[in-house]
Protein backbone atom coordinates (compact mmCIF):
# COMPACT_ATOMS: atom_id res chain seq x y z
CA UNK A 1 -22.06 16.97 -12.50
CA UNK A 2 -19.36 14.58 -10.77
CA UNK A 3 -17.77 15.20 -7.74
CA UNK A 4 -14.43 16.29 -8.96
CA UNK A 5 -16.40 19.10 -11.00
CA UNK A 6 -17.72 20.31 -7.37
CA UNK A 7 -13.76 20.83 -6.35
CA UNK A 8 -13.00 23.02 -9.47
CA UNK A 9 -15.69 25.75 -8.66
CA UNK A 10 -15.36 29.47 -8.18
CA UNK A 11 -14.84 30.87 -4.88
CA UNK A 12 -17.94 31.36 -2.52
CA UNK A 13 -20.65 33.88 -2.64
CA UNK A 14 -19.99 37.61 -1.65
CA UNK A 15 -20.28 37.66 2.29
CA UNK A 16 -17.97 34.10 2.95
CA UNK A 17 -15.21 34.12 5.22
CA UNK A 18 -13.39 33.00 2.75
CA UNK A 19 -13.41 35.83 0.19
CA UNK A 20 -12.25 39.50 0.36
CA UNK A 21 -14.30 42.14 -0.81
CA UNK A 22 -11.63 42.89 -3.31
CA UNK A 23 -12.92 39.31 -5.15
CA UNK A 24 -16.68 39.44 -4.55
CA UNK A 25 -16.97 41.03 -7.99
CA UNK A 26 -14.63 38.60 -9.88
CA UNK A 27 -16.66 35.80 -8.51
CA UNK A 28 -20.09 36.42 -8.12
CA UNK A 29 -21.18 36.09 -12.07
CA UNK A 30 -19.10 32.26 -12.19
CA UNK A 31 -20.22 31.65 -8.92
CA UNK A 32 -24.27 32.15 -9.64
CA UNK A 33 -24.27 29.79 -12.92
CA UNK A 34 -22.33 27.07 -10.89
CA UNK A 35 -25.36 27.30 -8.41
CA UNK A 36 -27.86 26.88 -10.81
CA UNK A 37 -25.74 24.33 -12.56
CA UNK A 38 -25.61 21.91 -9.62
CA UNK A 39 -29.03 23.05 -8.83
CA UNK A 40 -30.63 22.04 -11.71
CA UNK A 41 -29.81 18.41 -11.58
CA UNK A 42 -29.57 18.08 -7.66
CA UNK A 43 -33.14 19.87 -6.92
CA UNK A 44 -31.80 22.24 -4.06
CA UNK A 45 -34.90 21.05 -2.39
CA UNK A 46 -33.63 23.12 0.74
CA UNK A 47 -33.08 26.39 -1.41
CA UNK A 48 -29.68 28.58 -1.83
CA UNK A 49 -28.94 28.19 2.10
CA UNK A 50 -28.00 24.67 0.97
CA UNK A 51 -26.43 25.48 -1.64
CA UNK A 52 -24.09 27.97 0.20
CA UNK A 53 -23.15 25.74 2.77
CA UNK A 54 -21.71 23.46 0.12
CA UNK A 55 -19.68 25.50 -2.06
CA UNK A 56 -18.38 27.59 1.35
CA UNK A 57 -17.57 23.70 2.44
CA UNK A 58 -16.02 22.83 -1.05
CA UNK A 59 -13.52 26.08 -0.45
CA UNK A 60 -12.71 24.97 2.95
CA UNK A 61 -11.52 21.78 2.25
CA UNK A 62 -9.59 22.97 -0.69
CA UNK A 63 -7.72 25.09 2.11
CA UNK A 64 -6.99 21.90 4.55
CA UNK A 65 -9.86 23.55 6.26
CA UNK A 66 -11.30 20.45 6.88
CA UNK A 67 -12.85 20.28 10.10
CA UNK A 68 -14.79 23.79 9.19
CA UNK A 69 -15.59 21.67 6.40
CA UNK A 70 -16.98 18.65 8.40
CA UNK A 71 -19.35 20.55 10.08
CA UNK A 72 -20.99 22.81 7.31
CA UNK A 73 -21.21 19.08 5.13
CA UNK A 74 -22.77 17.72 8.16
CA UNK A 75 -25.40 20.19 7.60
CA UNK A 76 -25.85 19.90 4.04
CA UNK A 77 -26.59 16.28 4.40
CA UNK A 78 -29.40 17.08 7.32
CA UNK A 79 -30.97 19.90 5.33
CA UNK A 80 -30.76 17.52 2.27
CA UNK A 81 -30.29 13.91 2.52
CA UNK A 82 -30.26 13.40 -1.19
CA UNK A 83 -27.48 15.95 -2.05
CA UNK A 84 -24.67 13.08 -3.58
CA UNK A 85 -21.56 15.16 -3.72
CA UNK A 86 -22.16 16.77 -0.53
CA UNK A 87 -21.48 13.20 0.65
CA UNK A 88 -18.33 12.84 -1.43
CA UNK A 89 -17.11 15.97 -0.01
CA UNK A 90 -17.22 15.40 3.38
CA UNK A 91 -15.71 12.00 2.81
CA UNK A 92 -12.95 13.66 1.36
CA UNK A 93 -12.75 15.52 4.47
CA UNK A 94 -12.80 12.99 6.76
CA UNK A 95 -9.91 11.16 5.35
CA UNK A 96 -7.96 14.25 5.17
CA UNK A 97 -8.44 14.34 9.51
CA UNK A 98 -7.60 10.29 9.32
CA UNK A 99 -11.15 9.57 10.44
CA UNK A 100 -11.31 6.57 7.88
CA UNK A 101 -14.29 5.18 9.12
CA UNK A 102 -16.50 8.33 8.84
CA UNK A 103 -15.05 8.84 5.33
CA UNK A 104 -16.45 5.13 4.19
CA UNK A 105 -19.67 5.64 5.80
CA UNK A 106 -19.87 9.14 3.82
CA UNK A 107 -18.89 7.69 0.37
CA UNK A 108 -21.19 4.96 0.77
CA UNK A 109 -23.94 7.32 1.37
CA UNK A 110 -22.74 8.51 -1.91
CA UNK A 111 -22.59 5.35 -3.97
CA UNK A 112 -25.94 4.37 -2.41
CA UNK A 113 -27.37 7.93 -3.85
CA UNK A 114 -25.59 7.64 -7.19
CA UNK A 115 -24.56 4.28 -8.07
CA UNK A 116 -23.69 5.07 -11.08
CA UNK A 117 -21.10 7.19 -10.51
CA UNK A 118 -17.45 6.17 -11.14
CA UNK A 119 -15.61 8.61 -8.90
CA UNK A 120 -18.08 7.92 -5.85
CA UNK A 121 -17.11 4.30 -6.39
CA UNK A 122 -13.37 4.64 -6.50
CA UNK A 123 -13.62 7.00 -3.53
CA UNK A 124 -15.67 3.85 -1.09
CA UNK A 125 -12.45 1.67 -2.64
CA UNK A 126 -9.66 3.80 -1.58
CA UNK A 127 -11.54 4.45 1.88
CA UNK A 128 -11.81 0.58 2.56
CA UNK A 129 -8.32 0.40 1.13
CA UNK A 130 -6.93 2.92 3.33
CA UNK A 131 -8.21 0.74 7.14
CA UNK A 132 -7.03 -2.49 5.24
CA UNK A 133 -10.50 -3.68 4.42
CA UNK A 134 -9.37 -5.50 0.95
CA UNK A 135 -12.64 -7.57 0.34
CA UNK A 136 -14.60 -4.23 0.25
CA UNK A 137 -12.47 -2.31 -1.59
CA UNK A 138 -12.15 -4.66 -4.31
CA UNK A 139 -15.37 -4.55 -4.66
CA UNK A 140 -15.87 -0.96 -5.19
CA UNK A 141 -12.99 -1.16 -7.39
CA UNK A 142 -14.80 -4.00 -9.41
CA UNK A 143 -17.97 -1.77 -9.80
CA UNK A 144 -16.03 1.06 -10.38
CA UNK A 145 -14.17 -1.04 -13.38
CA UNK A 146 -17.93 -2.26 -14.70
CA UNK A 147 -18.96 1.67 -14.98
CA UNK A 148 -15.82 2.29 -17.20
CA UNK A 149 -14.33 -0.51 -18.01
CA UNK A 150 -11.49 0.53 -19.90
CA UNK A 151 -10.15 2.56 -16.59
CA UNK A 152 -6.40 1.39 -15.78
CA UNK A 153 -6.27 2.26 -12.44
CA UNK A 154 -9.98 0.53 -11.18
CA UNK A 155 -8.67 -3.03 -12.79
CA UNK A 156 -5.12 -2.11 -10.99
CA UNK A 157 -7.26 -1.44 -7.95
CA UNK A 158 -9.80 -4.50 -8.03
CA UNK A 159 -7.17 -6.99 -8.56
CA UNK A 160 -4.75 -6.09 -5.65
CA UNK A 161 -7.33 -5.78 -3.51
CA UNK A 162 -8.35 -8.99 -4.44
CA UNK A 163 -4.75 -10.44 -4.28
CA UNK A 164 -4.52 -8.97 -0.43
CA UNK A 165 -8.12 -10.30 0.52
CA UNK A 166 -6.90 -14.08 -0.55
CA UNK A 167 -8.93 -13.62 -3.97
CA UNK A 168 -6.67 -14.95 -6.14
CA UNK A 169 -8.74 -16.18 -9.23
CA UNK A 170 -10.93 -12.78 -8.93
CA UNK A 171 -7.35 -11.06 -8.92
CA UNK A 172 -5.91 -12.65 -11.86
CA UNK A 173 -9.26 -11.79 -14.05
CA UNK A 174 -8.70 -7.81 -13.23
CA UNK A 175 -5.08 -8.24 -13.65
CA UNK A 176 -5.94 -9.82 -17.05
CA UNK A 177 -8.37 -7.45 -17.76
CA UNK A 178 -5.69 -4.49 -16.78
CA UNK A 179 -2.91 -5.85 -19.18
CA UNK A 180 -5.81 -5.99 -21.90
CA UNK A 181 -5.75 -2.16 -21.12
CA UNK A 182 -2.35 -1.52 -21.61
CA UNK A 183 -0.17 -4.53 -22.01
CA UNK A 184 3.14 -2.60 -21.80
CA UNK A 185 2.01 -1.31 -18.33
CA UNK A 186 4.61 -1.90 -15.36
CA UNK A 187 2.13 -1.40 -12.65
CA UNK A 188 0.08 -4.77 -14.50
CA UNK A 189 3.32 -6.96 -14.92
CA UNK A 190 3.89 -6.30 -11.55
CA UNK A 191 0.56 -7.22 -10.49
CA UNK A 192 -0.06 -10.22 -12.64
CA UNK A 193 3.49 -11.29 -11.53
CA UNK A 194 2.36 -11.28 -7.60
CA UNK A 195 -1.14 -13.17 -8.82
CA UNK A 196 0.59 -15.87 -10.12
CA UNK A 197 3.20 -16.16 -7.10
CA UNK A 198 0.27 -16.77 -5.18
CA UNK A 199 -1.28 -19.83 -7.64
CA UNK A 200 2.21 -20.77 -6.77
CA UNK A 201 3.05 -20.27 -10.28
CA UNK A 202 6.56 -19.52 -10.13
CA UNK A 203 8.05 -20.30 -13.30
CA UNK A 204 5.46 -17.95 -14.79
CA UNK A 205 5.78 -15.13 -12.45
CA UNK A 206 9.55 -15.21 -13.00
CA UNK A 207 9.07 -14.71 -16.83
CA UNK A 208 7.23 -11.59 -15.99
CA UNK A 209 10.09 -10.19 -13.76
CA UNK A 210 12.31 -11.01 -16.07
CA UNK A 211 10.53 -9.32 -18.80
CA UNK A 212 10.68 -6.01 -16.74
CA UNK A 213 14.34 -6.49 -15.90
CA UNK A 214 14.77 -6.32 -19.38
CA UNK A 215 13.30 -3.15 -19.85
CA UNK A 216 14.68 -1.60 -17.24
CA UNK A 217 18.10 -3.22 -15.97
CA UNK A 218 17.99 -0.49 -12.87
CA UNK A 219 14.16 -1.22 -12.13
CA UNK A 220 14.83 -2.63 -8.03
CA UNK A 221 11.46 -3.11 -7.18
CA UNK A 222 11.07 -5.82 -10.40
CA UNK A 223 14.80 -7.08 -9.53
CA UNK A 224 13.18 -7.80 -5.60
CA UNK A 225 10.52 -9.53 -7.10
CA UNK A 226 12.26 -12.15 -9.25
CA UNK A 227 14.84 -12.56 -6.61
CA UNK A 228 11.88 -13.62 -4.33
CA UNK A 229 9.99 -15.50 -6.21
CA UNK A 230 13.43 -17.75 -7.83
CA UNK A 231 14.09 -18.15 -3.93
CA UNK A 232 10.48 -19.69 -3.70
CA UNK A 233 11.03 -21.83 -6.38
CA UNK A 234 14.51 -22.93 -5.15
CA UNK A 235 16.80 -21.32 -7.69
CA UNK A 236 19.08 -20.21 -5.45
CA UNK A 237 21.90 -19.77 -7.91
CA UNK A 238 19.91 -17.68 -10.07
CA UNK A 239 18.19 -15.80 -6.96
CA UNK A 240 21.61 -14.55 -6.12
CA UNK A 241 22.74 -13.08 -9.33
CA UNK A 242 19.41 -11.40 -8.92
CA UNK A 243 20.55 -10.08 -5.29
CA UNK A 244 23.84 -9.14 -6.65
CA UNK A 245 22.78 -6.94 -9.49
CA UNK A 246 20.12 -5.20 -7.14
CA UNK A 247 22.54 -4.66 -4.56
CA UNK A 248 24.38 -2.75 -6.97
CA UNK A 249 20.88 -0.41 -8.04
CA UNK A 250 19.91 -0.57 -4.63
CA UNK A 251 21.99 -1.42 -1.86
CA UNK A 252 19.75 -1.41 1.43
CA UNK A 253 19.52 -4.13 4.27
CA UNK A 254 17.03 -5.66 2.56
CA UNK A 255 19.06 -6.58 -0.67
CA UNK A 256 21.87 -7.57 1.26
CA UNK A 257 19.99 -9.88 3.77
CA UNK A 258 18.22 -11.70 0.26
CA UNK A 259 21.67 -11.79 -0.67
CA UNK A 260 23.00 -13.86 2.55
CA UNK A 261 20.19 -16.30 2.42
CA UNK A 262 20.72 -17.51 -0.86
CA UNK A 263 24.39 -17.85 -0.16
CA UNK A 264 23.94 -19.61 3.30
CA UNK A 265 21.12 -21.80 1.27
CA UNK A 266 24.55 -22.35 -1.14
CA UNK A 267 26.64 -23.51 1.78
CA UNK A 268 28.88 -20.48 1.32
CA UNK A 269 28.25 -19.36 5.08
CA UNK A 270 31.95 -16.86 5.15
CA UNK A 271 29.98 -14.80 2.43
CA UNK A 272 26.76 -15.13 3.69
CA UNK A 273 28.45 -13.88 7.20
CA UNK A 274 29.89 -10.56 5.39
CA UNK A 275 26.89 -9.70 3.90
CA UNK A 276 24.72 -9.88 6.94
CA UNK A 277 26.94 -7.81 8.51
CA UNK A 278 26.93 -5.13 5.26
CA UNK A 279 22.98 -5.86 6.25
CA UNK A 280 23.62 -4.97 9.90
CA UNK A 281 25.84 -2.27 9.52
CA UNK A 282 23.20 -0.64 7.18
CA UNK A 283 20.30 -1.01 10.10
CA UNK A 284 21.31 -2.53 13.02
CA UNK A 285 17.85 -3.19 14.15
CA UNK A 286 16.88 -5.51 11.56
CA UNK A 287 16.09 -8.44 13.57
CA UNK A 288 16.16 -10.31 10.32
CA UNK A 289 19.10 -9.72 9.36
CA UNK A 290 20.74 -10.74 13.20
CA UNK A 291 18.67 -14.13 12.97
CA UNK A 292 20.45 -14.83 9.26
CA UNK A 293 23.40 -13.86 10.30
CA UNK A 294 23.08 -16.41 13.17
CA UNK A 295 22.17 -19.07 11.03
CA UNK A 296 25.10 -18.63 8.39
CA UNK A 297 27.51 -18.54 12.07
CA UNK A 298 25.71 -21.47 13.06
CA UNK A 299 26.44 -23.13 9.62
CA UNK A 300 30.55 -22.23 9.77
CA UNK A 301 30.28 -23.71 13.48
CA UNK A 302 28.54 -27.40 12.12
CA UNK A 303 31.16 -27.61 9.46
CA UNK A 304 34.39 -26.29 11.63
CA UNK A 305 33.48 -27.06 15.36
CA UNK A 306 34.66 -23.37 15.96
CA UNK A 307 33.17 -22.23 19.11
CA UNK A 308 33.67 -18.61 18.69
CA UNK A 309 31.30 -19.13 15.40
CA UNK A 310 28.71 -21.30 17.88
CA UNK A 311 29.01 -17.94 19.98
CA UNK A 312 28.37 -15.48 17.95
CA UNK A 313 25.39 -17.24 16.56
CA UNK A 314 23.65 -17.53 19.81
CA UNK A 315 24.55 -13.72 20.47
CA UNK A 316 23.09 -12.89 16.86
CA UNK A 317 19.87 -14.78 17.85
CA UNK A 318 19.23 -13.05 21.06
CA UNK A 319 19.66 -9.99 19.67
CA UNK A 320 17.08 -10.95 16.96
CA UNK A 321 14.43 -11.78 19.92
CA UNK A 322 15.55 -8.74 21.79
CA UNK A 323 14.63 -6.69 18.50
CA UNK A 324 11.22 -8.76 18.13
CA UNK A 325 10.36 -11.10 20.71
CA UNK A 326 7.00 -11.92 18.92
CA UNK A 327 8.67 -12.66 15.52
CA UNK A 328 7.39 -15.76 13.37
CA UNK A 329 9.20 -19.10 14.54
CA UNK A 330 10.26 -18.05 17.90
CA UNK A 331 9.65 -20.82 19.78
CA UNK A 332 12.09 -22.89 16.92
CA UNK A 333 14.58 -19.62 17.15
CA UNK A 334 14.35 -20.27 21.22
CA UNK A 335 15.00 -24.37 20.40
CA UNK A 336 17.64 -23.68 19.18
CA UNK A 337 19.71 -21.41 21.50
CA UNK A 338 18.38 -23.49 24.42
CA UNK A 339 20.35 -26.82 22.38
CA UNK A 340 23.25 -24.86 21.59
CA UNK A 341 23.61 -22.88 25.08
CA UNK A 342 25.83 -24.03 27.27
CA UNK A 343 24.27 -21.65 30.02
CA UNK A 344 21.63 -22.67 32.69
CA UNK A 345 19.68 -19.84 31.08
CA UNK A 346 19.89 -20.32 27.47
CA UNK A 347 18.20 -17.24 26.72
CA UNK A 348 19.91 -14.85 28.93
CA UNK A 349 21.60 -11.53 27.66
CA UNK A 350 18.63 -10.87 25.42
CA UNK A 351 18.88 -7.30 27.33
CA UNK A 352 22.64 -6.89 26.79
């Protein structure tokens, strides 16, 4: 019996905190051959006390009761060391309290027990997933995808996980494997688009993007991605009719600060200006946006020797180090104010 069976059993025995008296009678016939069910295969070496403990756990945690839950699973797993889903369970608990590293050590306790079992495998992925730990959960996702390997979501898994852990030929073979799957998938096109942006690949991850564009002219998330990845390859022309249509589905500070640095990238620094500021005036702490926006001033200064322009770059600039002073490229952002100041402190009025 899997793990997600355990979740989908009757209410606990007559007695439980958690059941009335007026319910004892509507559960206690379902709730005897689920014992014997899970006993059968699982031994109850311990006897029913064991048993109890679980399924009262199992109902806990189905009622966010989760730290009740903890410490009834903890007890399972001393009474019986072998019992796999009790493992799973209070996994599944611990993540629910955000204690991610007691929820890995549980679910590999459970994949150690029963390596065989697909959900105990996916569980240990999403665990390491959840801290960041991409090598591991890749992993898990990989064995996960060799116990069924015609499961969408552990290729999906394996080959992100891969793609964030630096993986990249490991994460092209699961995306590969994925679009094998389901080739009409959006969730693989996406991923085998971001695989082969990081082969450098560009010309081949932009056909992808483009492919979902055409299916879905209002899709933003595919429009960011070819916008990005033209940029990369440095079609800026084409990267900003990108920008402009997904301004249009989706006009955030982030479309409209892609937008301004293909356009200062085109030499058209007025534009560029205006849609910073649409950028700024959107979120005024986007320190991204302030350091564009005092590059395309700083462009309009070069090519008219306005002073004002020189100005309000430097003022743009500060305000991007005041937002994030440990952004990438300070020291080249600092440079840069420090040639262009004509102050004895260039980098004064970063607190203004």
């Amino acid at each position: 019996m899997r793990a997600k069976d355990a979740r989908a059993l009757p209410s606990p025995r007559k007695g439980s905190l958690l059941v009335s008296e007026g319910n004892n009678r509507a559960v206690q016939g379902g709730l005897c051959i689920a014992m014997l069910a899970l006993c059968l295969p699982l031994g109850c070496s311990n006897g029913g006390r064991t048993m109890d403990l679980y399924l009262d756990a199992v109902m806990l945690r189905e009622l966010g009761q989760n730290e009740l839950a903890i410490e009834k699973l903890k007890a399972v797993t001393e009474a019986d060391p072998d019992f796999t889903l009790a493992y799973s369970e209070l996994g599944r608990a611990y993540q629910a309290i955000g204690n991610h590293a007691a929820a890995s050590d549980a679910f590999k306790a459970a994949v150690r027990l029963d390596p065989w079992s697909f959900d105990a495998c996916v569980d240990l992925a999403q665990a390491h997933e959840g801290v960041g730990e991409f090598a591991g959960a890749a992993q898990a996702y990989a064995r996960a995808g060799e116990l069924d390997p015609k499961n969408l979501e552990a290729q999906i898994g394996a080959g992100d996980c891969y793609l964030k852990a630096g993986q990249v030929v490991r994460a092209l073979a699961h995306a590969e494997a994925a679009r094998q799957i389901d080739e009409e998938s959006r969730d693989v096109s996406l991923l085998l688009g971001r695989a082969y942006e990081a082969q450098k690949d560009y010309p081949l991850a932009i056909q992808t993007y483009r492919r979902l564009w055409a299916v879905d002219p209002a899709d933003s998330e595919a429009l960011l991605a070819l916008g990005l990845a033209y940029i990369k390859n440095g079609q800026y022309d084409q990267a900003k009719a990108v920008f402009e249509a997904l301004v249009q589905v989706r006009p955030d500070q982030a479309a409209y600060r892609y937008l301004g640095y293909c356009l200062v990238n085109l030499g058209d620094a007025d534009q560029a200006i205006r849609t910073y500021q649409k950028a700024i005036e959107i979120d005024g702490e986007d320190w991204q946006a302030h350091r564009g926006l005092g590059v395309a001033y700083m462009v309009k200064a070069n090519k008219t020797d306005d002073a004002q322009s020189e100005a309000q770059a430097l003022r743009h600039w500060r305000r991007a180090l005041e937002i994030n002073p440990n952004q990438p490229k300070r020291e080249a952002l600092e440079k840069l104010i420090r040639e262009h100041s004509q102050t004895t402190n260039p980098l004064q009025g970063l607190n203004d």
